[in-house]
PDB file of N, CA and C in Angstrom:
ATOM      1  N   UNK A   1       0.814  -1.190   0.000  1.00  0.00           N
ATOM      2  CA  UNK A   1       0.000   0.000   0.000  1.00  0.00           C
ATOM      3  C   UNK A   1       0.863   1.261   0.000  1.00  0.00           C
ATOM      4  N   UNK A   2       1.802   1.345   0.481  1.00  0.00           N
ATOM      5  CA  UNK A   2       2.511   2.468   0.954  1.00  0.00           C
ATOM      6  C   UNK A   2       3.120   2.260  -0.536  1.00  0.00           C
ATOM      7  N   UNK A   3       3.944   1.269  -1.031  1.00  0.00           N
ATOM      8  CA  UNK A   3       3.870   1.472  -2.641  1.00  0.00           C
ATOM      9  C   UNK A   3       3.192   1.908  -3.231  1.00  0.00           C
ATOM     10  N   UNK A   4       2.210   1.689  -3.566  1.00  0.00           N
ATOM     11  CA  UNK A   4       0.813   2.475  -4.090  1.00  0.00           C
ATOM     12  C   UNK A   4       0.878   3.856  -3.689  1.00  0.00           C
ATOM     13  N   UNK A   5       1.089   4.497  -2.968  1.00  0.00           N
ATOM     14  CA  UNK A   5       1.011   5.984  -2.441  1.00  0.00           C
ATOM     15  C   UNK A   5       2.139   6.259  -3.237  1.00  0.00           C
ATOM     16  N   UNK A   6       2.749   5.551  -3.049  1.00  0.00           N
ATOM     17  CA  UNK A   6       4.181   6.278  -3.394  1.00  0.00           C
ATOM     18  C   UNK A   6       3.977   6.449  -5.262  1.00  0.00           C
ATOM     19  N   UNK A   7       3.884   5.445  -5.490  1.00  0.00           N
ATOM     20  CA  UNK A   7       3.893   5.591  -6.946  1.00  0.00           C
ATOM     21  C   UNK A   7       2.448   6.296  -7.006  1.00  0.00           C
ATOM     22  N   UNK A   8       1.246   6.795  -6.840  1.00  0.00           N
ATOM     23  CA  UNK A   8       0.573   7.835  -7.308  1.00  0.00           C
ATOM     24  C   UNK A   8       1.217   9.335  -6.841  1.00  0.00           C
ATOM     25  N   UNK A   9       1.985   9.055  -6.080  1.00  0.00           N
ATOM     26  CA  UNK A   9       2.460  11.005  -5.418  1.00  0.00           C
ATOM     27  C   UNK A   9       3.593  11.203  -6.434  1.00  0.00           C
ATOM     28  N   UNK A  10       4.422  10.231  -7.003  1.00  0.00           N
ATOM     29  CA  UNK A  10       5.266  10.421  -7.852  1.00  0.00           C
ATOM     30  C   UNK A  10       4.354  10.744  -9.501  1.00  0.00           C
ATOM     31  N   UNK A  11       3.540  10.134  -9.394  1.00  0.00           N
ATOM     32  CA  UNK A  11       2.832  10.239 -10.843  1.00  0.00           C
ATOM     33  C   UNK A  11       2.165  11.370 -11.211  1.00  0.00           C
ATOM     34  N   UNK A  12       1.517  12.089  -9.931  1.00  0.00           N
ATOM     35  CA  UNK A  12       1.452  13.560  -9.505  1.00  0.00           C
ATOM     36  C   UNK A  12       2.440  14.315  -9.668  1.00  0.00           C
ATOM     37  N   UNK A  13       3.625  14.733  -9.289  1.00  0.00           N
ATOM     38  CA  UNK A  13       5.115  14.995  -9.227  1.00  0.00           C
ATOM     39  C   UNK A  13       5.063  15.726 -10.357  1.00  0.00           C
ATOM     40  N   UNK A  14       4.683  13.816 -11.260  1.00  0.00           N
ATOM     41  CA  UNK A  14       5.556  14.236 -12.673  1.00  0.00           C
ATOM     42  C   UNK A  14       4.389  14.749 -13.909  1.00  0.00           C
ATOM     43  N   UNK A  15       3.376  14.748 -13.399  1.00  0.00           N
ATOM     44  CA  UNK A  15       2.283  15.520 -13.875  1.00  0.00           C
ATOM     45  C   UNK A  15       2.605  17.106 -13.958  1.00  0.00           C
ATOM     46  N   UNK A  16       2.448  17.222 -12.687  1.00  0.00           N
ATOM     47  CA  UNK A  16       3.146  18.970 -11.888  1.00  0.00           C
ATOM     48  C   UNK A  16       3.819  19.370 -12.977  1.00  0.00           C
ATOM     49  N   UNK A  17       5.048  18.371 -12.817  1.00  0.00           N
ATOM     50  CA  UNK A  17       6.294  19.819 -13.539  1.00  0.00           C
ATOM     51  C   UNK A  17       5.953  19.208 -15.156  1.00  0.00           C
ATOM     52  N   UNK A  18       4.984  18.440 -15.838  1.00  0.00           N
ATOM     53  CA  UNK A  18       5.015  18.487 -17.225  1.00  0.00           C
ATOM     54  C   UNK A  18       3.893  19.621 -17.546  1.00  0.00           C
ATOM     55  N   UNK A  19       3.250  19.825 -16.347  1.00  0.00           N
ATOM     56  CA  UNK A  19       1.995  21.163 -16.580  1.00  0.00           C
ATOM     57  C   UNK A  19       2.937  22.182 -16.326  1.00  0.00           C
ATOM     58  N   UNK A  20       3.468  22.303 -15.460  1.00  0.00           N
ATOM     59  CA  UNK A  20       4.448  23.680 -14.948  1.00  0.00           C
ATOM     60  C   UNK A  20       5.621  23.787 -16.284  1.00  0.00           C
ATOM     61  N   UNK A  21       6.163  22.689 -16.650  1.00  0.00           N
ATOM     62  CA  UNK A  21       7.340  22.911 -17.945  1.00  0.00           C
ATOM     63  C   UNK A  21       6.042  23.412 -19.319  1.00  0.00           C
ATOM     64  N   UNK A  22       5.005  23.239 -19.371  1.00  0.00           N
ATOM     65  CA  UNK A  22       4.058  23.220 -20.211  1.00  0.00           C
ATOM     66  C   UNK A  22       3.508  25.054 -20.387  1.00  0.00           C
ATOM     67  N   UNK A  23       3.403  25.408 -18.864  1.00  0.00           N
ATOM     68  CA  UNK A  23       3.182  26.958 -18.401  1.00  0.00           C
ATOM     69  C   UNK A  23       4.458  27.574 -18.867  1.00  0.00           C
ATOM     70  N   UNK A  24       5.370  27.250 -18.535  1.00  0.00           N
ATOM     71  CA  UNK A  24       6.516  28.235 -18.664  1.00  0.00           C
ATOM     72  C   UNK A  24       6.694  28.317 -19.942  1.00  0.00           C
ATOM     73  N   UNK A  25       6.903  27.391 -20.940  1.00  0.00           N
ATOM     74  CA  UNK A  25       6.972  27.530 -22.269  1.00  0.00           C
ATOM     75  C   UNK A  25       6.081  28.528 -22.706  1.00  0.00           C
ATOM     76  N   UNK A  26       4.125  28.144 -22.576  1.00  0.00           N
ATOM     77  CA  UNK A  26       3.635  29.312 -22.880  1.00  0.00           C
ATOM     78  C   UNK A  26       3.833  31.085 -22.693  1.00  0.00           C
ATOM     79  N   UNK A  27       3.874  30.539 -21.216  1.00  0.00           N
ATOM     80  CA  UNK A  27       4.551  32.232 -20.872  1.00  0.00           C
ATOM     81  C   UNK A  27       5.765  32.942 -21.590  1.00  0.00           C
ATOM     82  N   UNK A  28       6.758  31.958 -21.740  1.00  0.00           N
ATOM     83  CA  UNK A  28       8.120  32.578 -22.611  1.00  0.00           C
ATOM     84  C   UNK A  28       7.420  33.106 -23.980  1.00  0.00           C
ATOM     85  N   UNK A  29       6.418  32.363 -24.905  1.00  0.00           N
ATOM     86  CA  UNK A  29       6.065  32.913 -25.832  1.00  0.00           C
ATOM     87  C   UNK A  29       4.857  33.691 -25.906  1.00  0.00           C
ATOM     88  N   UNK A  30       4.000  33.819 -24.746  1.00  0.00           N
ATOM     89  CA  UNK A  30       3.443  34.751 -24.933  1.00  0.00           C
ATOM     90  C   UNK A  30       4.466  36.292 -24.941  1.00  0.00           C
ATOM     91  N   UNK A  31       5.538  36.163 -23.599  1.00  0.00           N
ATOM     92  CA  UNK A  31       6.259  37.204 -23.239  1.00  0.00           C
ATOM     93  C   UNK A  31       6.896  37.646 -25.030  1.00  0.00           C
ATOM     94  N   UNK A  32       7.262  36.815 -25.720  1.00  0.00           N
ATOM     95  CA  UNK A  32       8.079  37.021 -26.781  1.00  0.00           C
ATOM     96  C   UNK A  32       7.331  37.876 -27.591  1.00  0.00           C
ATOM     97  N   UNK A  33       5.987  36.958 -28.020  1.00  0.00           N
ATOM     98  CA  UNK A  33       4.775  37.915 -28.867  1.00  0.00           C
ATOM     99  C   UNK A  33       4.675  39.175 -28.291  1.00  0.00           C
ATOM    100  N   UNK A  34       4.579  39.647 -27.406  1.00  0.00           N
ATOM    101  CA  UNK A  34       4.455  40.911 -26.695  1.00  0.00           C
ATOM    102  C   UNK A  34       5.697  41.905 -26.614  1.00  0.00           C
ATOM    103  N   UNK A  35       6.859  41.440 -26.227  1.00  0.00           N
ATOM    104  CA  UNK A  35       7.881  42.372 -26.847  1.00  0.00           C
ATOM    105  C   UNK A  35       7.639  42.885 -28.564  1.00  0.00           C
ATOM    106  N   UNK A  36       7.642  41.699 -29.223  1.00  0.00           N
ATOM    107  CA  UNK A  36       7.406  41.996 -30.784  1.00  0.00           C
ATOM    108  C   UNK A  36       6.461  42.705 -31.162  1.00  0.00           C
ATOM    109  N   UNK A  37       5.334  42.508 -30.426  1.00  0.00           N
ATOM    110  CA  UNK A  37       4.205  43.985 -30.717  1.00  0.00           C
ATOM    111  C   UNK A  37       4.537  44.926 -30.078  1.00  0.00           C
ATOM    112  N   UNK A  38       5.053  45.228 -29.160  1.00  0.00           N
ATOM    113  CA  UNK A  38       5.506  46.056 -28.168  1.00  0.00           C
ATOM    114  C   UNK A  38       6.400  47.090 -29.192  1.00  0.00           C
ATOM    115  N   UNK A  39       7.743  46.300 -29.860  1.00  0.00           N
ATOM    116  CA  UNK A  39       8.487  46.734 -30.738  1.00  0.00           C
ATOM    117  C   UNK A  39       7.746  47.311 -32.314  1.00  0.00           C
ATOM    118  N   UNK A  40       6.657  46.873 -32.570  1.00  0.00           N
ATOM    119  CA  UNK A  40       6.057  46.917 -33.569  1.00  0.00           C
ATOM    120  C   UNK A  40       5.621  48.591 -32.846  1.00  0.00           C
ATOM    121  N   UNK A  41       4.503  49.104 -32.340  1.00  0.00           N
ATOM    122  CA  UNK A  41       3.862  50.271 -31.878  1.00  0.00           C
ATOM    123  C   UNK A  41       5.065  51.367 -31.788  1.00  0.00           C
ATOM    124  N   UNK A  42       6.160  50.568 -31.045  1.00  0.00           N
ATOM    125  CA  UNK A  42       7.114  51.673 -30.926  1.00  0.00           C
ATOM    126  C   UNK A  42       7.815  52.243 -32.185  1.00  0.00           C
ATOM    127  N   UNK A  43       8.005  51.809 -33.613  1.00  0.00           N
ATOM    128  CA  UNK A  43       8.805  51.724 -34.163  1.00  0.00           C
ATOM    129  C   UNK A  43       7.321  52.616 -34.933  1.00  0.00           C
ATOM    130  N   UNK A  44       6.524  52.281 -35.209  1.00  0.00           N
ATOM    131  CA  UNK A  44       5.497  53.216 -35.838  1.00  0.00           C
ATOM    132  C   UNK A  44       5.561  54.432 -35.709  1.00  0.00           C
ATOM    133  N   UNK A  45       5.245  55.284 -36.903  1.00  0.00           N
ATOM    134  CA  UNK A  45       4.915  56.270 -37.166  1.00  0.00           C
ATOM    135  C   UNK A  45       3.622  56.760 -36.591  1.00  0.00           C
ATOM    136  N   UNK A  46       3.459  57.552 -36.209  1.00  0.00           N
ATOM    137  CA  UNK A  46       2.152  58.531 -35.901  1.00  0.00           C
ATOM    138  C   UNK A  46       1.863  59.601 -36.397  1.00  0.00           C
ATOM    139  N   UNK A  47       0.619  59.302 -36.884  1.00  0.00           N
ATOM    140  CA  UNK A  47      -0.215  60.639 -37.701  1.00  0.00           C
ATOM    141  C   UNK A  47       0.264  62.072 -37.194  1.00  0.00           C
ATOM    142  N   UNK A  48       1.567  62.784 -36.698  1.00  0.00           N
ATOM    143  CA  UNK A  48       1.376  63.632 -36.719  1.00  0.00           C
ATOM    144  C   UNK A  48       1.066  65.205 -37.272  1.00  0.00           C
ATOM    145  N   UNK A  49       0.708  64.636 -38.683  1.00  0.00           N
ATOM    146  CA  UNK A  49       0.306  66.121 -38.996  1.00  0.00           C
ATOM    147  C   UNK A  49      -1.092  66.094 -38.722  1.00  0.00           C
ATOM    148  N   UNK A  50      -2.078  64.744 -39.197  1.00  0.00           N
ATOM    149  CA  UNK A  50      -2.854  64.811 -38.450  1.00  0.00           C
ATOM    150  C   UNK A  50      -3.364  65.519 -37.173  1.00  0.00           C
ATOM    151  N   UNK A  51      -2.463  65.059 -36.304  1.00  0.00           N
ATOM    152  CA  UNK A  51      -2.379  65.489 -34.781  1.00  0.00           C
ATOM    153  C   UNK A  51      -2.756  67.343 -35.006  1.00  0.00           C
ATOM    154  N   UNK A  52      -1.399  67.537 -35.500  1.00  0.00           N
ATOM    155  CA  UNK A  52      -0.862  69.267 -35.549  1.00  0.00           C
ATOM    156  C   UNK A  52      -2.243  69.771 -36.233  1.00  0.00           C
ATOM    157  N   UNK A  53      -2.662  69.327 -37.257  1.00  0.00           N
ATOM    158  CA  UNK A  53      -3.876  70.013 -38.086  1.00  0.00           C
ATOM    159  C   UNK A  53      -5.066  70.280 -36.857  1.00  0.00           C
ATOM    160  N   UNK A  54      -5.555  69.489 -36.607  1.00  0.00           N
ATOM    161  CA  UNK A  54      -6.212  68.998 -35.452  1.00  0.00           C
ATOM    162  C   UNK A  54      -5.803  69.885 -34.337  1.00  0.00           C
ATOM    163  N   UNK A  55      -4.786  69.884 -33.854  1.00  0.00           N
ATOM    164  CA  UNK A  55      -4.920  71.059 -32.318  1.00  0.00           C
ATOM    165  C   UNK A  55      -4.737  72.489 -32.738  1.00  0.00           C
ATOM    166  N   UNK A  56      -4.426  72.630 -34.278  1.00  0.00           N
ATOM    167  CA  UNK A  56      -4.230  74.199 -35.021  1.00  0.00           C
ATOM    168  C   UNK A  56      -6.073  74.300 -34.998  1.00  0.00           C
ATOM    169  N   UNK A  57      -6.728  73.351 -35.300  1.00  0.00           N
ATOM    170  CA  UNK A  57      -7.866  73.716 -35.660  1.00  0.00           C
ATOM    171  C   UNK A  57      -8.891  74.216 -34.786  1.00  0.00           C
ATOM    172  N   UNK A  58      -8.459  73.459 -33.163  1.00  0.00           N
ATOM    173  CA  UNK A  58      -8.889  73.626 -31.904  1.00  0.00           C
ATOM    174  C   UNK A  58      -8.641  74.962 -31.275  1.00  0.00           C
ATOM    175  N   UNK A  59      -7.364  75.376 -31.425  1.00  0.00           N
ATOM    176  CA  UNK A  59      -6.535  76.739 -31.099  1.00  0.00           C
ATOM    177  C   UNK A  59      -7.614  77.826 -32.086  1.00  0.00           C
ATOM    178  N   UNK A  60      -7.825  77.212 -33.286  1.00  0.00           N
ATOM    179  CA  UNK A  60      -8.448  78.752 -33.974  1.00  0.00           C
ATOM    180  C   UNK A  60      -9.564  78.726 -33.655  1.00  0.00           C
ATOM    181  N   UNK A  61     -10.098  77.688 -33.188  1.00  0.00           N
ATOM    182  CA  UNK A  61     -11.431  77.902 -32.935  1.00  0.00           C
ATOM    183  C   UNK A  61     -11.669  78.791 -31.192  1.00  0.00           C
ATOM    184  N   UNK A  62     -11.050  78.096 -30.937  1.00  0.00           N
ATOM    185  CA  UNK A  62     -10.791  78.481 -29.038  1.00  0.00           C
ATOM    186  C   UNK A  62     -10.315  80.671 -29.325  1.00  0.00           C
ATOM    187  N   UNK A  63      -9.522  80.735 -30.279  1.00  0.00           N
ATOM    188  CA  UNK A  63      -9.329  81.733 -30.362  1.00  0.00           C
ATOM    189  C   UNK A  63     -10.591  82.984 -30.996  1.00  0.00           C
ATOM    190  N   UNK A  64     -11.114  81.975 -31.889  1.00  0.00           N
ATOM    191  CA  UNK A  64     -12.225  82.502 -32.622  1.00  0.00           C
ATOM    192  C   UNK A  64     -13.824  82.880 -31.645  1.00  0.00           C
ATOM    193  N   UNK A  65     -13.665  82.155 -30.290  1.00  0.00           N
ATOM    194  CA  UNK A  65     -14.582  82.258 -29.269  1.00  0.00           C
ATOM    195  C   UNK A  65     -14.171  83.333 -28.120  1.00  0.00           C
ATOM    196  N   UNK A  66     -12.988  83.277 -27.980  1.00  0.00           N
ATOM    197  CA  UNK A  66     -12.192  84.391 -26.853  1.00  0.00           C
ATOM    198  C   UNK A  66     -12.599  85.705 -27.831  1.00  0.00           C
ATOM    199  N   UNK A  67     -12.077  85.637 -29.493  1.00  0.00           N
ATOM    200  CA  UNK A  67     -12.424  87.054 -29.885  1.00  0.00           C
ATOM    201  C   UNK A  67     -13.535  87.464 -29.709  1.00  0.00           C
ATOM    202  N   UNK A  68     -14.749  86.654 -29.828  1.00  0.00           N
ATOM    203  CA  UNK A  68     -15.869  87.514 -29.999  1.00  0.00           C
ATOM    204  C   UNK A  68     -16.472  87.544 -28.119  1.00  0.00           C
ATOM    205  N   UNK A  69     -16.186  86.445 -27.586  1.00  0.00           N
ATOM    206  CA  UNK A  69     -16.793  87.397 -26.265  1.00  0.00           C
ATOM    207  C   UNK A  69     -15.981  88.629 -25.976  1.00  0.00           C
ATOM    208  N   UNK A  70     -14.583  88.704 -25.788  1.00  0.00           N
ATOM    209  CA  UNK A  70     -13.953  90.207 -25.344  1.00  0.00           C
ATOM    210  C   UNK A  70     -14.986  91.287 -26.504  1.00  0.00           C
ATOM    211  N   UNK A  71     -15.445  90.915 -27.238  1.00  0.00           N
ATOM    212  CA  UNK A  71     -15.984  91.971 -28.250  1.00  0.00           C
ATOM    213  C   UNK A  71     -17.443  92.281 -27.663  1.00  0.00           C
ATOM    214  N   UNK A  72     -18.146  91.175 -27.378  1.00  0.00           N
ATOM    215  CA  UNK A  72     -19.858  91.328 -26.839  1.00  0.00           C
ATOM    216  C   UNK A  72     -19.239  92.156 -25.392  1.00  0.00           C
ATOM    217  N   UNK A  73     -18.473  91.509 -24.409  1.00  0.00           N
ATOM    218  CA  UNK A  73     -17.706  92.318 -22.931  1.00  0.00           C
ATOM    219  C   UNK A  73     -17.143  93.672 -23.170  1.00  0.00           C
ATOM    220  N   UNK A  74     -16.801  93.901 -24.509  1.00  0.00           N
ATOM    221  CA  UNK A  74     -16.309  95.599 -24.797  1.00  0.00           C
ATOM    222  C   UNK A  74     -17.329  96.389 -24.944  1.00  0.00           C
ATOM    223  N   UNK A  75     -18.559  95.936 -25.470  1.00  0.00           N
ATOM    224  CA  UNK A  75     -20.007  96.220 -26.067  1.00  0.00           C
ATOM    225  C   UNK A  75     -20.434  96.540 -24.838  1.00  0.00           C
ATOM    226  N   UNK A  76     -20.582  95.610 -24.389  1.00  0.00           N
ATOM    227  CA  UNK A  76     -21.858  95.678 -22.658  1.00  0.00           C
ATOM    228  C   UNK A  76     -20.905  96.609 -22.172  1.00  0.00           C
ATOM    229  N   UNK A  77     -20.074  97.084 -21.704  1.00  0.00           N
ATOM    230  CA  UNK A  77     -19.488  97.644 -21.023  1.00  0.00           C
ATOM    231  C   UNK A  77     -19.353  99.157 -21.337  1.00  0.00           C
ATOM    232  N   UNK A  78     -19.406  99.260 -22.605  1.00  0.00           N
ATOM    233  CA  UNK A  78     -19.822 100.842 -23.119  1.00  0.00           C
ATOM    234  C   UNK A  78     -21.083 100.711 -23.304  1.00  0.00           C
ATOM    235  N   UNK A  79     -22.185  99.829 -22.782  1.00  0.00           N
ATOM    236  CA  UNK A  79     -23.430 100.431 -22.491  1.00  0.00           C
ATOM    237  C   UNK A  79     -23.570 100.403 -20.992  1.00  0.00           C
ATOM    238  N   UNK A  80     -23.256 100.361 -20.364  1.00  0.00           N
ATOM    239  CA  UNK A  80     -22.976 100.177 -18.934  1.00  0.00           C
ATOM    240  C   UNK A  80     -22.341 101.794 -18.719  1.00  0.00           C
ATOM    241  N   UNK A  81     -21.339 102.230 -19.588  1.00  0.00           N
ATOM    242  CA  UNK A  81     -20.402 103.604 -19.512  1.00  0.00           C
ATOM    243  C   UNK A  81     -21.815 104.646 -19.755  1.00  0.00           C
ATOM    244  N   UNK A  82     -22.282 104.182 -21.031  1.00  0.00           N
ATOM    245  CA  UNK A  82     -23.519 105.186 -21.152  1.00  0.00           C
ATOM    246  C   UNK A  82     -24.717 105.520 -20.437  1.00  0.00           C
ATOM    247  N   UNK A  83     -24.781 104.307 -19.944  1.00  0.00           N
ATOM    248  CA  UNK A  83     -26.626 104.538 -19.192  1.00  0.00           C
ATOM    249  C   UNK A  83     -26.022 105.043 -17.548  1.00  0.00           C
ATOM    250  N   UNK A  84     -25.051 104.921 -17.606  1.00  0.00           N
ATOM    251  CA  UNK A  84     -24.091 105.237 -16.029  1.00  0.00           C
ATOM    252  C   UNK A  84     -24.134 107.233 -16.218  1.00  0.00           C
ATOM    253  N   UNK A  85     -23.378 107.512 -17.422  1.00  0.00           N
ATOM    254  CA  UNK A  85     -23.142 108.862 -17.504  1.00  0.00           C
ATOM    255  C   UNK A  85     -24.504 109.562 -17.513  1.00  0.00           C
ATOM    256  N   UNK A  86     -26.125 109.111 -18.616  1.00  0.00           N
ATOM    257  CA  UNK A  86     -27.010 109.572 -18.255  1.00  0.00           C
ATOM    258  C   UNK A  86     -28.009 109.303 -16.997  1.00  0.00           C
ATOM    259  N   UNK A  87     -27.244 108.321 -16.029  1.00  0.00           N
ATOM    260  CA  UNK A  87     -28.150 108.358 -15.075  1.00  0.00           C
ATOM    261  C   UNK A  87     -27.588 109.677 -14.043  1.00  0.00           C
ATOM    262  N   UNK A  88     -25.857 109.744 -14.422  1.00  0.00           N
ATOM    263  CA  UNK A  88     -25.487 110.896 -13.558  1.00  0.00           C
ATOM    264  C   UNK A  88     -25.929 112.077 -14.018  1.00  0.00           C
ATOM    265  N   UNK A  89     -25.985 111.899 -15.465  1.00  0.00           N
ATOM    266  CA  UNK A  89     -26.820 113.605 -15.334  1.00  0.00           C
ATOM    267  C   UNK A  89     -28.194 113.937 -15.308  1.00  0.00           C
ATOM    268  N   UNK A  90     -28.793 113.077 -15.236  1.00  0.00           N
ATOM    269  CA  UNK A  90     -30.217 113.106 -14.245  1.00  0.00           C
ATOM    270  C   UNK A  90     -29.830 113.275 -12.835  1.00  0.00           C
ATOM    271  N   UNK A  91     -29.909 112.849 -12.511  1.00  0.00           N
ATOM    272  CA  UNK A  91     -29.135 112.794 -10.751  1.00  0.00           C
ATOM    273  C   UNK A  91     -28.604 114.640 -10.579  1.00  0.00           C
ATOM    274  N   UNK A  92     -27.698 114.981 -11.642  1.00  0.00           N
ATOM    275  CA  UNK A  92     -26.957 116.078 -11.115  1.00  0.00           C
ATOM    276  C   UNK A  92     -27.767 117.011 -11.490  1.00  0.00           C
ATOM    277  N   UNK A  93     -29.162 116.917 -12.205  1.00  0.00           N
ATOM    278  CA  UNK A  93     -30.353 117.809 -12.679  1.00  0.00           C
ATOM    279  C   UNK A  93     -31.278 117.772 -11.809  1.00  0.00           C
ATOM    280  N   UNK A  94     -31.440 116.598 -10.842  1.00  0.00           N
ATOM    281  CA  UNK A  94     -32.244 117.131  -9.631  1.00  0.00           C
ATOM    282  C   UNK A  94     -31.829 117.610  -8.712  1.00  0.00           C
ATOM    283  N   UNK A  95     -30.485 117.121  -8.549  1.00  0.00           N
ATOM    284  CA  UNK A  95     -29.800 117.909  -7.474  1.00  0.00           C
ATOM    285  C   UNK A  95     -29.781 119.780  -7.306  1.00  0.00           C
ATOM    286  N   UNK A  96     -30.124 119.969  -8.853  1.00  0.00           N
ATOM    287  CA  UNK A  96     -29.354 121.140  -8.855  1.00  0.00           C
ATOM    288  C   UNK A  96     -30.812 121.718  -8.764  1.00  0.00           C
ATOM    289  N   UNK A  97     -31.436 121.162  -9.022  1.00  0.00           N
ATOM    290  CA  UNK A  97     -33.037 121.408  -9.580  1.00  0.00           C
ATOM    291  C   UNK A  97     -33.227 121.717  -8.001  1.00  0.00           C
ATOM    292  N   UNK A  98     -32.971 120.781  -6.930  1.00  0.00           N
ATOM    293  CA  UNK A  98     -33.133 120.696  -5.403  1.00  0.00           C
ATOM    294  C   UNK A  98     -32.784 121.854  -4.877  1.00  0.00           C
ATOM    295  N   UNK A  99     -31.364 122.036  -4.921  1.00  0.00           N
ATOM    296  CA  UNK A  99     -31.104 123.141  -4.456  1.00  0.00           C
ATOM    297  C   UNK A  99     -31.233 124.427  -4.904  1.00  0.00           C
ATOM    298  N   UNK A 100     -31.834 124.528  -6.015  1.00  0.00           N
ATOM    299  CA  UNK A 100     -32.700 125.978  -6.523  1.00  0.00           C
ATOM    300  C   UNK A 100     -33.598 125.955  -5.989  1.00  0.00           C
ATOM    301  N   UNK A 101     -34.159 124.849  -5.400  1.00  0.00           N
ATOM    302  CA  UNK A 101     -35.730 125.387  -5.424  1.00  0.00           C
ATOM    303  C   UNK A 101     -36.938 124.463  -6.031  1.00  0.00           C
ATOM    304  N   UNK A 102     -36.415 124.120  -7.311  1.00  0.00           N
ATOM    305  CA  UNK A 102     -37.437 123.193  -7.790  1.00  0.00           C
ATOM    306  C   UNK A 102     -37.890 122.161  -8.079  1.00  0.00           C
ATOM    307  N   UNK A 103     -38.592 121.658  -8.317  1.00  0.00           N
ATOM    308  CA  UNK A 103     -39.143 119.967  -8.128  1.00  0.00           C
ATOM    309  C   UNK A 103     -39.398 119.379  -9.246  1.00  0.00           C
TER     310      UNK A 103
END
């Protein structure tokens, strides 16, 4: 009996390391395939004018939105200057109106 054990724990054993010699092989060539694509991506070219066209196009646009609000913000703001100056000279027409005398 103890033979028997023995020769199934050995038959196990040698199961083990023909699955484990079986793993490692795969792994070495998966690892291999993967450097080689790895090397493949790196060695590629990239669209960059693509790229450049593309963030020139973003920039003019981004620029093309900054111009026109500072332009609507220059606008409001000289109507803001105007209705400011005629509210002061209303203001400085009753005042003056006040201290003459009249209403």
């Amino acid at each position: 009996m103890a033979k028997e054990i023995t020769s199934n724990v050995e038959a196990l054993e040698g199961e083990a390391e023909k699955i484990l010699a079986e793993a490692k092989t795969r792994a070495s060539e998966i690892l291999l395939e993967a450097k080689e694509e790895a090397k493949k991506i790196l060695s590629s070219q990239l669209p960059l004018n693509e790229i450049k066209t593309e963030c020139d196009k973003i920039v003019s646009k981004a620029r093309a939105e900054a111009d026109k609000k500072i332009k609507d913000s220059e606008k409001k703001a000289a109507e803001i200057s105007i209705n400011a100056d005629k509210k002061v000279k209303k203001i400085t027409e009753l005042v003056v109106n006040i201290v003459r005398g009249r209403s």
